[in-house]
Structure formats: C-alpha cells, structure tokens
C-alpha atoms as a PDB file:
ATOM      1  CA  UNK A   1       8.805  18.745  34.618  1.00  0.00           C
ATOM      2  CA  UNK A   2      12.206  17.697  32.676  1.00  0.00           C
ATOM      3  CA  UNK A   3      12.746  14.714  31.066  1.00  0.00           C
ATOM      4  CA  UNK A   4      16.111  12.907  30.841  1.00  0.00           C
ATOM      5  CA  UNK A   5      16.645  11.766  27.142  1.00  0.00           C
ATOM      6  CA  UNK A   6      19.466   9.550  26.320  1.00  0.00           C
ATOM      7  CA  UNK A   7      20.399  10.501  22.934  1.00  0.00           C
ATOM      8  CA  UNK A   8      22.621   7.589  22.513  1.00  0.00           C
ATOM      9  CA  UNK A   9      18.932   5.547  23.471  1.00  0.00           C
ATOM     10  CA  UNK A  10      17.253   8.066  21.381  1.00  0.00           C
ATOM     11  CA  UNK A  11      19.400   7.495  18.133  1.00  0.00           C
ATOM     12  CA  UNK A  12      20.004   3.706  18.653  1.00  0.00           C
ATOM     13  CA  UNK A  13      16.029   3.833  19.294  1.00  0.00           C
ATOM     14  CA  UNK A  14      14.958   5.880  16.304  1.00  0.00           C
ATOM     15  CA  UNK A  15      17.638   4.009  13.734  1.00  0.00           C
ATOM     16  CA  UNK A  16      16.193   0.762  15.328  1.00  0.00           C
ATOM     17  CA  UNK A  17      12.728   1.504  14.482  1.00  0.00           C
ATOM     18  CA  UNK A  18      13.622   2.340  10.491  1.00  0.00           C
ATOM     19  CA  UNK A  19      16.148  -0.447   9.726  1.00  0.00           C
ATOM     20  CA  UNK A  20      13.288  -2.614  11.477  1.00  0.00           C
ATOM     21  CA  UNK A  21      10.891  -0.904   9.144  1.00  0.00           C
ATOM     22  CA  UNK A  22      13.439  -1.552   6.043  1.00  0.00           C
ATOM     23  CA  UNK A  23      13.524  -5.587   7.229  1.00  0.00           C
ATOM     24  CA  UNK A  24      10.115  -5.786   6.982  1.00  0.00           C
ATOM     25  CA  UNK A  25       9.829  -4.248   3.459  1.00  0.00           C
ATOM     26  CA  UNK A  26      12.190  -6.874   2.448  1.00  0.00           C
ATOM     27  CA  UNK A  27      10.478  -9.560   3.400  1.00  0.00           C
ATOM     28  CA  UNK A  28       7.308  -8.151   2.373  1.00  0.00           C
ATOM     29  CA  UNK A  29       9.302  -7.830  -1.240  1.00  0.00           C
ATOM     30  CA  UNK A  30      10.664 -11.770  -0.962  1.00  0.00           C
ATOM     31  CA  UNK A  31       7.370 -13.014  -0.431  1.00  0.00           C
ATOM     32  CA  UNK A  32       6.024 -11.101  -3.458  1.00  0.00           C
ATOM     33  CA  UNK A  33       8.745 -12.350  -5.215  1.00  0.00           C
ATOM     34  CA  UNK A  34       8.285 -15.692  -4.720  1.00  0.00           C
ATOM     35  CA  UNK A  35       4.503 -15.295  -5.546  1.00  0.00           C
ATOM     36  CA  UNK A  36       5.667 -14.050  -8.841  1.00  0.00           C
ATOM     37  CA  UNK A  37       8.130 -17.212  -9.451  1.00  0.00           C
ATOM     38  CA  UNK A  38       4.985 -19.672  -8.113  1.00  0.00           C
ATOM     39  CA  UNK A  39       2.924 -17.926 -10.559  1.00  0.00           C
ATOM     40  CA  UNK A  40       5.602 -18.165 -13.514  1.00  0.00           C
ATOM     41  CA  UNK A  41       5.310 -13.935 -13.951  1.00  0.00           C
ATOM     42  CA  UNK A  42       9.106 -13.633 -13.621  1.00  0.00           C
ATOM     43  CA  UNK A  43      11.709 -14.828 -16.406  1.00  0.00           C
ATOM     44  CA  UNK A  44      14.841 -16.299 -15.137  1.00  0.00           C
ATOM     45  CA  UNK A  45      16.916 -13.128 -16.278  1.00  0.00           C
ATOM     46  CA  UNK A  46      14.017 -11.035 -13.797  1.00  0.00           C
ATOM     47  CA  UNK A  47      14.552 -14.315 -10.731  1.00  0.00           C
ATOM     48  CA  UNK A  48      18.638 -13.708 -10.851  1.00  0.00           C
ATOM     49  CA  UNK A  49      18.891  -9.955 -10.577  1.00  0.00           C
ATOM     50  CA  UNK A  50      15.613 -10.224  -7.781  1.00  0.00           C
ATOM     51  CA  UNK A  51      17.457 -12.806  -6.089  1.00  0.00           C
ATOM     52  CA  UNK A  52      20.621 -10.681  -5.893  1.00  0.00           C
ATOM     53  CA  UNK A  53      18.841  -7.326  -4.897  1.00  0.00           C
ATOM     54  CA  UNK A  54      17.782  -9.240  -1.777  1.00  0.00           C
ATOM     55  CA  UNK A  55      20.977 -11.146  -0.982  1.00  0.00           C
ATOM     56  CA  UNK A  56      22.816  -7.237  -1.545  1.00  0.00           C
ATOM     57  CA  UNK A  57      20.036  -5.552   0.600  1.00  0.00           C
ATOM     58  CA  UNK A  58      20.595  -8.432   3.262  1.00  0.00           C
ATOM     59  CA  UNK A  59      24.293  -7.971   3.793  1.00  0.00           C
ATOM     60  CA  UNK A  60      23.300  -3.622   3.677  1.00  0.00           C
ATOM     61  CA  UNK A  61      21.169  -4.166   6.522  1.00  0.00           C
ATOM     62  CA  UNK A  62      23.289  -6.543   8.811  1.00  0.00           C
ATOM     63  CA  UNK A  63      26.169  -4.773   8.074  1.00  0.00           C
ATOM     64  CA  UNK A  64      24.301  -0.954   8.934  1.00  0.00           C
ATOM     65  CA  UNK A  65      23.207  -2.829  12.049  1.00  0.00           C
ATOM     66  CA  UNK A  66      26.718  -4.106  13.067  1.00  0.00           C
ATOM     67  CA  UNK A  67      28.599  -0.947  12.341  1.00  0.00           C
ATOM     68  CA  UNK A  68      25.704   1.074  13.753  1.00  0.00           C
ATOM     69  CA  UNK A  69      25.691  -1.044  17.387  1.00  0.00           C
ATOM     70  CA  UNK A  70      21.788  -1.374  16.492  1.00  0.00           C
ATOM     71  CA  UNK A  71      21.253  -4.887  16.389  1.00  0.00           C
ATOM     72  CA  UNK A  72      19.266  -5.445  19.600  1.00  0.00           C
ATOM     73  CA  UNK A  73      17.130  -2.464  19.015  1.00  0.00           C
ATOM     74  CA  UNK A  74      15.995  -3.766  15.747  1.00  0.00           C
ATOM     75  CA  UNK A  75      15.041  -7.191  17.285  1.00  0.00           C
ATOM     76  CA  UNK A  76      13.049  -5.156  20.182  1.00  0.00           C
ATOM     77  CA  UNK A  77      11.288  -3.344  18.057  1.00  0.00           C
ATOM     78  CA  UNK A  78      10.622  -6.017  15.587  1.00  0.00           C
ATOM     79  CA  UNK A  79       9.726  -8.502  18.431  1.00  0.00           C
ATOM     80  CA  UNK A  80       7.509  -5.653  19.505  1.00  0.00           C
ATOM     81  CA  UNK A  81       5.483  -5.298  16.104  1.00  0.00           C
ATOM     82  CA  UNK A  82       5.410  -9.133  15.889  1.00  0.00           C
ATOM     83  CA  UNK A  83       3.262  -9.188  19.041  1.00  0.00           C
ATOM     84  CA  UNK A  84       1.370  -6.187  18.305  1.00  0.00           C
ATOM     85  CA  UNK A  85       0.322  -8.141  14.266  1.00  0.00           C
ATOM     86  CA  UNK A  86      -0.476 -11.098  16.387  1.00  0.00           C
ATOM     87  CA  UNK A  87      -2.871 -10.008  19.045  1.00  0.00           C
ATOM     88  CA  UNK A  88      -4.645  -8.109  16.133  1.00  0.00           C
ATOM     89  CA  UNK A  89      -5.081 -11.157  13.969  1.00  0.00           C
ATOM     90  CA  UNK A  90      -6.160 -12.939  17.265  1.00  0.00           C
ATOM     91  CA  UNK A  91      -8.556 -10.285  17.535  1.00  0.00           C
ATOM     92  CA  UNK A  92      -9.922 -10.466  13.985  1.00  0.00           C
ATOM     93  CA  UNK A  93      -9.913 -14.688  14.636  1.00  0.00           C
ATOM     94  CA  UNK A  94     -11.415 -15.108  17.976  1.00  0.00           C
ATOM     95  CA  UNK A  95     -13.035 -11.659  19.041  1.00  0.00           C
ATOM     96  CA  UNK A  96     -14.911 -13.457  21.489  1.00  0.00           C
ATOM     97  CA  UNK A  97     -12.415 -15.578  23.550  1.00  0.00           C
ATOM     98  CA  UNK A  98     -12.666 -15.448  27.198  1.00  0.00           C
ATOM     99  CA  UNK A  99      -9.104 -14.998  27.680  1.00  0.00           C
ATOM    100  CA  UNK A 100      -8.652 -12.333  25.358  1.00  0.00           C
ATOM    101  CA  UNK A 101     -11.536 -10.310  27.051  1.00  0.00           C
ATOM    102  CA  UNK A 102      -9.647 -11.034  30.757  1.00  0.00           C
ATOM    103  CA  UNK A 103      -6.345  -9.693  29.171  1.00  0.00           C
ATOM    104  CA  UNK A 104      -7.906  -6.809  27.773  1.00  0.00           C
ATOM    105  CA  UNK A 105      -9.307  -6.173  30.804  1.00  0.00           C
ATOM    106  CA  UNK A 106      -6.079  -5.568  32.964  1.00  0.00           C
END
C-alpha cells in the first residue's frame, strides 16, 4: 500500500508543530516571569532585559511564521493541544460526569 505525502503539508505540518511548541515555551516563560515580579525575585535591571527577550522572541516567531506561510498550521496544532489539555483537566475535575463517559464512549 503507498501513501501520498504532501511534502509541502509535511513541512508546513512538521514546522507548525515546533514553532507551536516554541509559543508555548514562551508563555510558559512569561508566566514564570511574572511570578517572579509578583514575588519581588526580579530587580528592575532583570524585569527590562526579561521583558525585551519576550517582546524580541515575539516578533522571531510571527515573523518565522509569516515568511514561513505557517501561520494556520501553528493555530491548528495549537488549537489542537488546547483541546487535548482541556479534556484532560476535565478528566482529572469531573472523572465521573455522565457526559464525559457518553463521549468517551463513541
């Protein structure tokens, strides 16, 4: 049997999946940053640079996925991971909802 792989699809897929990966290091980074500030842990000196490591890595990644024609990969497979976090935190919150057991289910 032969499968048909697109490797435009396959590279727009693959580089979707890492810069999506990338984003949500970043964010995972901001909110420890501001944890840090909350907790008074970073001096203002630390705050600036922080600050403009993020804003530089922000304009990296929209800018890889504009030049790269990746942009509605990334959002599939983030949108895909969102869902995926959120029916297991449903799971760990309400293991025993009816509905959840139906879906399952199917």
């Amino acid at each position: 049997m032969n499968v048909d792989i697109d490797e435009k699809d396959l590279k727009n897929g693959l580089l979707g999946l890492v810069v999506a990966l990338v984003e949500i290091i970043k964010d995972t980074l901001r909110l420890q940053a501001l944890r840090r500030m909350e907790n008074g842990s970073l001096t203002q000196d630390e705050l600036e640079r922080l600050g403009e490591a993020l804003m530089d890595l922000d304009a990296a990644i929209t800018k890889m996925k504009v030049d790269m024609g990746i942009s509605e990969s990334v959002k599939a497979v983030r949108n895909g991971l969102d869902r995926a976090i959120a029916d297991i935190v449903e799971g760990i919150v309400s293991p025993d909802d009816p509905k959840r057991q139906a879906v399952e289910a199917c």
